[in-house]
PDB file of N, CA and C in Angstrom:
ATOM      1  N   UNK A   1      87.740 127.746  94.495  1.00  0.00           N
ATOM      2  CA  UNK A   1      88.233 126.748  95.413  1.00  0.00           C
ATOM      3  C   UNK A   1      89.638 126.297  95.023  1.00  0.00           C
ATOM      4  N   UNK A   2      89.757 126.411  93.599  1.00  0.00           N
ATOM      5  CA  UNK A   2      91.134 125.587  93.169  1.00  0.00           C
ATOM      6  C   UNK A   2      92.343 126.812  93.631  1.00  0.00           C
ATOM      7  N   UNK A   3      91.790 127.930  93.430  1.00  0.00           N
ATOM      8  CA  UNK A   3      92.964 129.155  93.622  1.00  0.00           C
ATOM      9  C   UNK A   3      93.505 128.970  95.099  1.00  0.00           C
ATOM     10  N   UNK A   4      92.846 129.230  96.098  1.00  0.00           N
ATOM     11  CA  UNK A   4      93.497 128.988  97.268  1.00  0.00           C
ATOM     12  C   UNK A   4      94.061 127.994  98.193  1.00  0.00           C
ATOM     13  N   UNK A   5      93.911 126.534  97.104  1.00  0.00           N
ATOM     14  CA  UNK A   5      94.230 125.114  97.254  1.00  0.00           C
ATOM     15  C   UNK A   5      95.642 125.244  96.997  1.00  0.00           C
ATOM     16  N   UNK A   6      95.604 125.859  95.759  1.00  0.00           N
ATOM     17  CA  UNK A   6      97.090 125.622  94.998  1.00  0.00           C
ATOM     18  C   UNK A   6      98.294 126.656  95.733  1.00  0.00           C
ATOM     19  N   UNK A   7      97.284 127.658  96.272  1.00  0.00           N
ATOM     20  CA  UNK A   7      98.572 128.940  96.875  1.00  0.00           C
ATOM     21  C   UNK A   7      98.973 128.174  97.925  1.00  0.00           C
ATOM     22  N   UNK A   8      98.420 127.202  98.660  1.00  0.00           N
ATOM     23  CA  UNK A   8      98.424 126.594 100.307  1.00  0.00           C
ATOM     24  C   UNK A   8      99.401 124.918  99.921  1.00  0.00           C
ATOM     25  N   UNK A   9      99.347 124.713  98.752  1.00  0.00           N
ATOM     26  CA  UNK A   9      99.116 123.071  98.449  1.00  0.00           C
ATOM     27  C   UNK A   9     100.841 122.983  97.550  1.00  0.00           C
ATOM     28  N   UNK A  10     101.324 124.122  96.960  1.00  0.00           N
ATOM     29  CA  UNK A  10     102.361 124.042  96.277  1.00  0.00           C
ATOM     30  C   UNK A  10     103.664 123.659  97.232  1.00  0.00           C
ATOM     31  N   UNK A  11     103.406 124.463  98.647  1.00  0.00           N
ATOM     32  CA  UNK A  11     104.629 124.881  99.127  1.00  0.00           C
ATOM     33  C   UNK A  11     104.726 123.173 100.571  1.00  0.00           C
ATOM     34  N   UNK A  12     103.197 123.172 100.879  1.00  0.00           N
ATOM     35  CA  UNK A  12     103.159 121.622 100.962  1.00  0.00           C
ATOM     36  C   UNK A  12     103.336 120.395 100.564  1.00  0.00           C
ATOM     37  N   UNK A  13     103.585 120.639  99.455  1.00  0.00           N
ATOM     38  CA  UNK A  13     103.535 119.735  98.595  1.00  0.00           C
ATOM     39  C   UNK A  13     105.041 119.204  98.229  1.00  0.00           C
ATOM     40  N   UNK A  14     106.120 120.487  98.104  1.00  0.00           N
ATOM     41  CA  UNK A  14     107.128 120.224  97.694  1.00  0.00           C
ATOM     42  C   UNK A  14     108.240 120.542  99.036  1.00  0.00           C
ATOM     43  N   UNK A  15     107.512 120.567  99.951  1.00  0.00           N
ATOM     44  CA  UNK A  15     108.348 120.387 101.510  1.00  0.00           C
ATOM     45  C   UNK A  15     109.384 121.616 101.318  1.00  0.00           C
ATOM     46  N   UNK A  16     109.164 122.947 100.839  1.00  0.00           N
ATOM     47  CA  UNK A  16     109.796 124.231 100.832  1.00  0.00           C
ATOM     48  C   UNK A  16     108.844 125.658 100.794  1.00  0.00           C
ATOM     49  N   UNK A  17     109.216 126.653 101.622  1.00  0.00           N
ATOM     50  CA  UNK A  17     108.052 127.979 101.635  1.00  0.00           C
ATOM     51  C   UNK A  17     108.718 128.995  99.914  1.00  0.00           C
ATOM     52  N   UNK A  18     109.644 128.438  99.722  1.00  0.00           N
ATOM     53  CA  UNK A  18     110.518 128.779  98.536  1.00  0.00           C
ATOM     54  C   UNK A  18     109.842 128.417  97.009  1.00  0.00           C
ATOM     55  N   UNK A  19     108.809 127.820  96.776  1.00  0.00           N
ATOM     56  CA  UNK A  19     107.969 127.256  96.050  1.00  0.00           C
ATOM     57  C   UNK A  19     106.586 128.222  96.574  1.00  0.00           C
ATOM     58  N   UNK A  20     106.552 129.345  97.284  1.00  0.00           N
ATOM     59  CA  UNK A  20     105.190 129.798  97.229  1.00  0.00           C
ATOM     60  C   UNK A  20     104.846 130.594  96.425  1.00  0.00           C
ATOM     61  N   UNK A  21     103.803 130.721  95.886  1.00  0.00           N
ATOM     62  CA  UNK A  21     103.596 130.669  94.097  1.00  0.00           C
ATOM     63  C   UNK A  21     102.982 132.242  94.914  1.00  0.00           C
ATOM     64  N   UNK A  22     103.228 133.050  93.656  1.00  0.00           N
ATOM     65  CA  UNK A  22     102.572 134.327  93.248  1.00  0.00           C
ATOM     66  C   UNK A  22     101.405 134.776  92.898  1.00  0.00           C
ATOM     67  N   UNK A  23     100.935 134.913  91.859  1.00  0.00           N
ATOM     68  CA  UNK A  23      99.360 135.457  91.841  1.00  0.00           C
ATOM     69  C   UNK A  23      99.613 134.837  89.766  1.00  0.00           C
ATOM     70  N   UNK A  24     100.779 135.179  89.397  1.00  0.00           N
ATOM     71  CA  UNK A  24     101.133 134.913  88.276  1.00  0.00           C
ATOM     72  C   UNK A  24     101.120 133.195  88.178  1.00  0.00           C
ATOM     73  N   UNK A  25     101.858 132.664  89.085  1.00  0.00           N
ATOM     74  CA  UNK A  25     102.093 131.080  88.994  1.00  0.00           C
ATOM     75  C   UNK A  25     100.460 130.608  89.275  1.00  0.00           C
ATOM     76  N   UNK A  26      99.915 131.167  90.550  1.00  0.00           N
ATOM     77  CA  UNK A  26      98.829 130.463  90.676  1.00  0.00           C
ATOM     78  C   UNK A  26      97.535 130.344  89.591  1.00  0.00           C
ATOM     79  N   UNK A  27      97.918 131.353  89.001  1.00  0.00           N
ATOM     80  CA  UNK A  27      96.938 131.666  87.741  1.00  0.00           C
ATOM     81  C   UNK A  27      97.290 130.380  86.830  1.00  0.00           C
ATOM     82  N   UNK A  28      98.781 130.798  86.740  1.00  0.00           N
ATOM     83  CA  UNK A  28      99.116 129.544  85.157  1.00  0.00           C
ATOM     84  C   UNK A  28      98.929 128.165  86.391  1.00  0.00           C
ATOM     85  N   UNK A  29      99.080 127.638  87.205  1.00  0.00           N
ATOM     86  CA  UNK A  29      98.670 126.219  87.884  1.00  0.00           C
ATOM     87  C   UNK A  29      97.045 125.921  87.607  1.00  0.00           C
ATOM     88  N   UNK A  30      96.259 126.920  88.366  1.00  0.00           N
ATOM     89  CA  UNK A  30      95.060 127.226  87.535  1.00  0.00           C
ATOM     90  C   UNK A  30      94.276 126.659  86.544  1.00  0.00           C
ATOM     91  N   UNK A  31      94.844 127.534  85.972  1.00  0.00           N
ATOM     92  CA  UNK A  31      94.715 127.134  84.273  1.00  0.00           C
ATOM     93  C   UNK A  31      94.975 125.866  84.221  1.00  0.00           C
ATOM     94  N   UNK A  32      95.931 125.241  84.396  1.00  0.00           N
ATOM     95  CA  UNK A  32      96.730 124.035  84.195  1.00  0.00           C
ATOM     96  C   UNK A  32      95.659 123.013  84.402  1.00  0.00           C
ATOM     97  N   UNK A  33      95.391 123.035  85.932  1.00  0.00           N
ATOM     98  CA  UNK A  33      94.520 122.149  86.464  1.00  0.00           C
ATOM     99  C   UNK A  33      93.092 122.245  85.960  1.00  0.00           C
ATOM    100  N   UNK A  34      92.707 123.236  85.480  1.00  0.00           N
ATOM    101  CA  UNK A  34      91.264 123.364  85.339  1.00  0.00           C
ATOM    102  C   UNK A  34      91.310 122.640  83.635  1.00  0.00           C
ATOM    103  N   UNK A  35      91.976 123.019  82.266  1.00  0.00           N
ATOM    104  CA  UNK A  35      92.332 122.568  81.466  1.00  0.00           C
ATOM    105  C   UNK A  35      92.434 120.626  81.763  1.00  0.00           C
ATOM    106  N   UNK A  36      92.958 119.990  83.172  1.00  0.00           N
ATOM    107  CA  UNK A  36      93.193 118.814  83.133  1.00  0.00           C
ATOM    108  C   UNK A  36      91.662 118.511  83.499  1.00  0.00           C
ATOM    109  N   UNK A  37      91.104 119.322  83.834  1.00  0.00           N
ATOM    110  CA  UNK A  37      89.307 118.902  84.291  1.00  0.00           C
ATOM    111  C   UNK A  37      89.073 118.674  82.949  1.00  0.00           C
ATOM    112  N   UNK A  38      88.673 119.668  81.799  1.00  0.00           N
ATOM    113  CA  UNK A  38      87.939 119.432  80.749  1.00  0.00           C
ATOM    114  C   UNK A  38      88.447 118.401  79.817  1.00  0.00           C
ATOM    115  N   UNK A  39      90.079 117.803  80.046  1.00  0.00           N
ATOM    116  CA  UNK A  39      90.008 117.102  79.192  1.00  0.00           C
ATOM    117  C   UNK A  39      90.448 115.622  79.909  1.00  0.00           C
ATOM    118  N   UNK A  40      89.813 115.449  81.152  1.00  0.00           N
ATOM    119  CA  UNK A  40      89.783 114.684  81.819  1.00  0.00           C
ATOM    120  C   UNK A  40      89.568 113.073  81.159  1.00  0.00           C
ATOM    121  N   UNK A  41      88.188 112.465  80.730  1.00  0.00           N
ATOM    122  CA  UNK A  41      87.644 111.674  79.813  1.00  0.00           C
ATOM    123  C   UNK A  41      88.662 111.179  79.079  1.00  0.00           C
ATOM    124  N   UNK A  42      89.520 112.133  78.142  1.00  0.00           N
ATOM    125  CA  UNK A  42      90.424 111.594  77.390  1.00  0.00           C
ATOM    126  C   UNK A  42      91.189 110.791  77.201  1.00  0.00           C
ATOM    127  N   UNK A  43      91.948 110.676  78.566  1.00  0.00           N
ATOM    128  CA  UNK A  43      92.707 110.075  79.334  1.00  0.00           C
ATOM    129  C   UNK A  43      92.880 109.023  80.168  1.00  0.00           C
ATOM    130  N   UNK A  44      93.743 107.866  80.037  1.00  0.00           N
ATOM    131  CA  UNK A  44      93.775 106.876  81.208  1.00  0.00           C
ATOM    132  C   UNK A  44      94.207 107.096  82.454  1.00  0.00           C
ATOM    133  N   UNK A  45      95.259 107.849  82.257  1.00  0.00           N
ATOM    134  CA  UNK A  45      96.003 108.117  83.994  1.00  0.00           C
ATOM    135  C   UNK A  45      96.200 109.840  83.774  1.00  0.00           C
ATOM    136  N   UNK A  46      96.686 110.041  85.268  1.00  0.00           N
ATOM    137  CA  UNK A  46      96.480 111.966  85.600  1.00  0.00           C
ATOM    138  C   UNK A  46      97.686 111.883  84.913  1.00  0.00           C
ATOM    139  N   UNK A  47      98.990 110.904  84.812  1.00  0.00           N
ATOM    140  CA  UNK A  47     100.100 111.780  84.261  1.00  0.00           C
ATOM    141  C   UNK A  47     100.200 112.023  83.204  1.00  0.00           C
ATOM    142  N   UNK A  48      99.243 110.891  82.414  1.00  0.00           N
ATOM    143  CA  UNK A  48      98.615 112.116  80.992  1.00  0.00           C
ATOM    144  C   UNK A  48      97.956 112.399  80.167  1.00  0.00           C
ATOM    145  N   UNK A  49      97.255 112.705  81.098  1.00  0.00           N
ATOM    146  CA  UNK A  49      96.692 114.065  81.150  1.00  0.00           C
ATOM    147  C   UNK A  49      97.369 115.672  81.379  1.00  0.00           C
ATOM    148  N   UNK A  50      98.397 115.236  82.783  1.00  0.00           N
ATOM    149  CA  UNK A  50      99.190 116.286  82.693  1.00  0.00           C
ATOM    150  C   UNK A  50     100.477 116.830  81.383  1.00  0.00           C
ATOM    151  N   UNK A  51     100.826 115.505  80.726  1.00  0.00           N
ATOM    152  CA  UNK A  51     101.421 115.713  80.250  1.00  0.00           C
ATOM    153  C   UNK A  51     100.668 116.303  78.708  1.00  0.00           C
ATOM    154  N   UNK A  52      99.266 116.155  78.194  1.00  0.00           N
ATOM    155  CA  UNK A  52      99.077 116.897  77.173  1.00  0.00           C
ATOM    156  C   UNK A  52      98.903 118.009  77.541  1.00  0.00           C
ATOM    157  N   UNK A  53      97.939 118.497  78.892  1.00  0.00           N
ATOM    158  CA  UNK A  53      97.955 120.128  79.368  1.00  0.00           C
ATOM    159  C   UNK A  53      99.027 120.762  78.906  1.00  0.00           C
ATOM    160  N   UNK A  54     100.300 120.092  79.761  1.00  0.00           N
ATOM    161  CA  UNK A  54     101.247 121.218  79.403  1.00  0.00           C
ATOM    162  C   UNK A  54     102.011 121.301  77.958  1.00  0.00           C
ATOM    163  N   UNK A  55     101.834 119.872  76.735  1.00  0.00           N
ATOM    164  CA  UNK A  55     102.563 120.433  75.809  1.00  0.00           C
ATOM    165  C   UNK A  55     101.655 120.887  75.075  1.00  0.00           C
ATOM    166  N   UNK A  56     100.491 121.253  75.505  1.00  0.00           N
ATOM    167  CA  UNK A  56      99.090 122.162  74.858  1.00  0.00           C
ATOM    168  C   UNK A  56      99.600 123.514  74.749  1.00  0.00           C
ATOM    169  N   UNK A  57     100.522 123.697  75.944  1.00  0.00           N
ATOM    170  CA  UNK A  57     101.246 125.044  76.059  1.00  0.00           C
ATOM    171  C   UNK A  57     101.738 126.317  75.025  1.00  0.00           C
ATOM    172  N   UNK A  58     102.859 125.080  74.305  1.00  0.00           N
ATOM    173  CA  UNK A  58     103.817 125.447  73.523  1.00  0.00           C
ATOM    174  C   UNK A  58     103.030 125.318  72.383  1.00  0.00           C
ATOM    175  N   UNK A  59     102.942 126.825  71.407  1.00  0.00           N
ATOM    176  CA  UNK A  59     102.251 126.326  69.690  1.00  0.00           C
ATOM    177  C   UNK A  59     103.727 126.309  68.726  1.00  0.00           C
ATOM    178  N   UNK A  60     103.196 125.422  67.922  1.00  0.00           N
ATOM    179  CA  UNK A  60     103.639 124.696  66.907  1.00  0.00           C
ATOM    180  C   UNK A  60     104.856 125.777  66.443  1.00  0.00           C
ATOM    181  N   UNK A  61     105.031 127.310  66.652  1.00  0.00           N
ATOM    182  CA  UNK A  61     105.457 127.898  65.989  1.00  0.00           C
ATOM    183  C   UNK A  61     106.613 128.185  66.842  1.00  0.00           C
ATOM    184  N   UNK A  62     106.292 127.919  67.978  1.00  0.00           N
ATOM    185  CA  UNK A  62     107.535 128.341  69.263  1.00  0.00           C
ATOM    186  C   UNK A  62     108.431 127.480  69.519  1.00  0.00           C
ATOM    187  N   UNK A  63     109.339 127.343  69.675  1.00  0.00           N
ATOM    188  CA  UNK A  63     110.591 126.994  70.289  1.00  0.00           C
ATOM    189  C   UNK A  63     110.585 126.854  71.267  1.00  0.00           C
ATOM    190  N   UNK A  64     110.178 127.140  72.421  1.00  0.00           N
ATOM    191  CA  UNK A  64     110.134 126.955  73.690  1.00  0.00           C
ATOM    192  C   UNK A  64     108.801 126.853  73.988  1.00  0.00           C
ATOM    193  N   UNK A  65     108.602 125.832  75.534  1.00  0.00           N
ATOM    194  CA  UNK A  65     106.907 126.367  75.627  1.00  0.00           C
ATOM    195  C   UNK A  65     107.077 127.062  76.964  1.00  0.00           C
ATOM    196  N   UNK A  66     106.391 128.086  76.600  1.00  0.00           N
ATOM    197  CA  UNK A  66     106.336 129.143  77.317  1.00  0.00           C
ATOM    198  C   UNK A  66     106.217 129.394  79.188  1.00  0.00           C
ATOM    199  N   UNK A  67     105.337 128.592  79.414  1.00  0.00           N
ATOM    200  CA  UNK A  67     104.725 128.103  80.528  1.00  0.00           C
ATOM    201  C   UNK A  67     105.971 127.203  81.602  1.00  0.00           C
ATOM    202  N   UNK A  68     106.446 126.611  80.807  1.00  0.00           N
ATOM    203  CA  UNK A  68     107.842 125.681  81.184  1.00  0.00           C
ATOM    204  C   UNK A  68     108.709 127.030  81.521  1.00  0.00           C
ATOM    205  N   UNK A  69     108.856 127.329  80.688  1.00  0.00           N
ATOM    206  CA  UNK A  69     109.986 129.087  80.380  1.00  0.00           C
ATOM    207  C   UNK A  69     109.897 129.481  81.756  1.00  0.00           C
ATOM    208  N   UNK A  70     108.336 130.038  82.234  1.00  0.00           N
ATOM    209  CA  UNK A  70     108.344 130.372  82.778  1.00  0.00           C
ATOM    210  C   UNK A  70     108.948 130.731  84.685  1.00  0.00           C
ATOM    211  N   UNK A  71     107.921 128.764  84.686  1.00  0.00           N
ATOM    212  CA  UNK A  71     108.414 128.047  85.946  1.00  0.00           C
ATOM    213  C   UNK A  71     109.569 127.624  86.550  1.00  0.00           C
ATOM    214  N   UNK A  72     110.173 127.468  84.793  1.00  0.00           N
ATOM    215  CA  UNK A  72     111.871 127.548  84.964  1.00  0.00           C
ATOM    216  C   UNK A  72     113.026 128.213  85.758  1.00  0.00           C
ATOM    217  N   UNK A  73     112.185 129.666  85.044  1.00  0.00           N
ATOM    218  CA  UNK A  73     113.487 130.983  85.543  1.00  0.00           C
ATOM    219  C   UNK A  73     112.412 131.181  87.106  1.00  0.00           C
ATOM    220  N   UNK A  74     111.789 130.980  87.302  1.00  0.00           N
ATOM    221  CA  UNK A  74     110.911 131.268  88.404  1.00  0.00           C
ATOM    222  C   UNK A  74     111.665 130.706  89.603  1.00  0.00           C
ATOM    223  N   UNK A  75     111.536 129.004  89.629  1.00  0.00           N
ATOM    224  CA  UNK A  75     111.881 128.256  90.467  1.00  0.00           C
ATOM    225  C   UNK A  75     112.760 127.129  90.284  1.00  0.00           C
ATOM    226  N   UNK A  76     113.245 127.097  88.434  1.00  0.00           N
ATOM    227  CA  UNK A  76     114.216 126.135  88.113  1.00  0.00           C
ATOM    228  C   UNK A  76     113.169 124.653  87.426  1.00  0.00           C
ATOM    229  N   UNK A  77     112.127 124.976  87.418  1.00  0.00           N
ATOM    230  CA  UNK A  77     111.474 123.676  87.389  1.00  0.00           C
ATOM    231  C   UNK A  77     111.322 123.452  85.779  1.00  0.00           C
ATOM    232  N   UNK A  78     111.687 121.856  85.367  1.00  0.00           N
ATOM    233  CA  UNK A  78     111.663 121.783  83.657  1.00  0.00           C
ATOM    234  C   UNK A  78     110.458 121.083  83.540  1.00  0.00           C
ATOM    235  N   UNK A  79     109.976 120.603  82.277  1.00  0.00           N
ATOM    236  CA  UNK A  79     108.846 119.769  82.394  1.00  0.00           C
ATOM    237  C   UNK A  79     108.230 118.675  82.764  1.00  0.00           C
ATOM    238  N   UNK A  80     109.258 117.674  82.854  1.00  0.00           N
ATOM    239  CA  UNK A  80     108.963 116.734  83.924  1.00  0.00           C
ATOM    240  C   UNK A  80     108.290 117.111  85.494  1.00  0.00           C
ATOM    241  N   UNK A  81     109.189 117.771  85.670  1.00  0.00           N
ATOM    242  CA  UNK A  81     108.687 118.537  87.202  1.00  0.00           C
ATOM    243  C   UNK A  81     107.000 119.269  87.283  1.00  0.00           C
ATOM    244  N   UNK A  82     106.952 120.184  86.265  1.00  0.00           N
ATOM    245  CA  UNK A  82     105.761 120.747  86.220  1.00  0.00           C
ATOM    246  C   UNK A  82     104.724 119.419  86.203  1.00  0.00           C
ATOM    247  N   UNK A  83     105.022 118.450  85.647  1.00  0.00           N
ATOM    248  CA  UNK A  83     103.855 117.485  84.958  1.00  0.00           C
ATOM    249  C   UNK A  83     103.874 117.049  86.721  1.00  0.00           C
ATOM    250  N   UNK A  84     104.796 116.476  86.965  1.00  0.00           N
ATOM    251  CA  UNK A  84     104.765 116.260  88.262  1.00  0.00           C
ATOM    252  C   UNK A  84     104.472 116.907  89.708  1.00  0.00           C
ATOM    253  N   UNK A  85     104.358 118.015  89.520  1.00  0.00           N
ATOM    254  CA  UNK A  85     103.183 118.995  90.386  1.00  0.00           C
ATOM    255  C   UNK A  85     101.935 119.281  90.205  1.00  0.00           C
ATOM    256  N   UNK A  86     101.464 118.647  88.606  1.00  0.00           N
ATOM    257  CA  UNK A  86     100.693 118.581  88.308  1.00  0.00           C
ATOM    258  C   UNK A  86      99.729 117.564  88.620  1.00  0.00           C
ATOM    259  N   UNK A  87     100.335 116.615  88.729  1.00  0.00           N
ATOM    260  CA  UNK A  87      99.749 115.306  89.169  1.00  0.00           C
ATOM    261  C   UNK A  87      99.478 114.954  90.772  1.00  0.00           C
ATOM    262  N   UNK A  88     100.208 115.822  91.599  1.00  0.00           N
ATOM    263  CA  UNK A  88     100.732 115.778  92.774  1.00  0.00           C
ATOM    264  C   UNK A  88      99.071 116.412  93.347  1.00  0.00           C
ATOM    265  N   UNK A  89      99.076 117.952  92.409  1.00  0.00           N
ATOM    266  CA  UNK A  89      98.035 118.468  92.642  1.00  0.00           C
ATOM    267  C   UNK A  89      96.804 117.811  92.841  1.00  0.00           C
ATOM    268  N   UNK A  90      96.429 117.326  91.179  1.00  0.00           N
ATOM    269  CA  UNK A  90      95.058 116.464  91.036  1.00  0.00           C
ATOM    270  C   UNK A  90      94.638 115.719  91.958  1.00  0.00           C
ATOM    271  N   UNK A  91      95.764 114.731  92.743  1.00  0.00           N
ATOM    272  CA  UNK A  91      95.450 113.728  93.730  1.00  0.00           C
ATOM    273  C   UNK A  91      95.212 114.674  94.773  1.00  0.00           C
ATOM    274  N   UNK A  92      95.970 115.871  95.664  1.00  0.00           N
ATOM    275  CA  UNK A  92      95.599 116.655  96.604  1.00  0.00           C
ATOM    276  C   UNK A  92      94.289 117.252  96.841  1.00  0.00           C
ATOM    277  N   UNK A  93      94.034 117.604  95.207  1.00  0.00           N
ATOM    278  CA  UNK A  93      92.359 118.151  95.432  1.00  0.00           C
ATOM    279  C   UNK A  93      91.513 117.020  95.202  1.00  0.00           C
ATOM    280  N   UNK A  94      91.766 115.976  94.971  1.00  0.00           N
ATOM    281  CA  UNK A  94      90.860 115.029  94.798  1.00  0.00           C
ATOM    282  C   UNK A  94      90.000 114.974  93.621  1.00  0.00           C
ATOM    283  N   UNK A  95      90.567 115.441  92.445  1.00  0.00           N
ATOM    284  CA  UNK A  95      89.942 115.763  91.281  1.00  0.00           C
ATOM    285  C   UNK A  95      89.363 114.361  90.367  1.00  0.00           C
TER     286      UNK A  95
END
């Protein structure tokens, strides 16, 4: 259910068809969101929550986190932004 939310929900979301995610992005959003399910409890508010998902990303040994890297050269987006599609999401699916 979350996969074909997020392929439909990204490009709605950010008022551009230029943001329509791949098979690669939708996977890592995915992930993202499903990761903000299990560690849901933890947390007072979705933004962070989103915000440990994604610096869950990057290990201790890297320099960059990867996932950011990614979305970056993809669509320009830094981490603020991701956290913030992230959050955008949660409320869309009603998580």
């Amino acid at each position: 259910m979350v996969i074909p939310a997020i392929k439909s929900l990204v490009p709605l979301l950010l008022k551009s068809a230029r943001y329509t995610p791949g098979s690669k992005e939708v996977e890592i959003l995915s992930r993202l969101i499903n990761r903000m399910k299990v560690l849901r409890s933890s947390s007072s508010s979705v933004h962070e929550l989103a915000v440990k998902v994604v610096d869950e990303c990057k290990q201790p040994h890297q320099t960059i986190n990867p996932t950011v890297e990614l979305l970056k050269n993809k669509w320009g987006w830094d981490r603020e932004k991701l956290i913030d599609v992230l959050v955008a999401l949660w409320k869309e699916l009603n998580l």
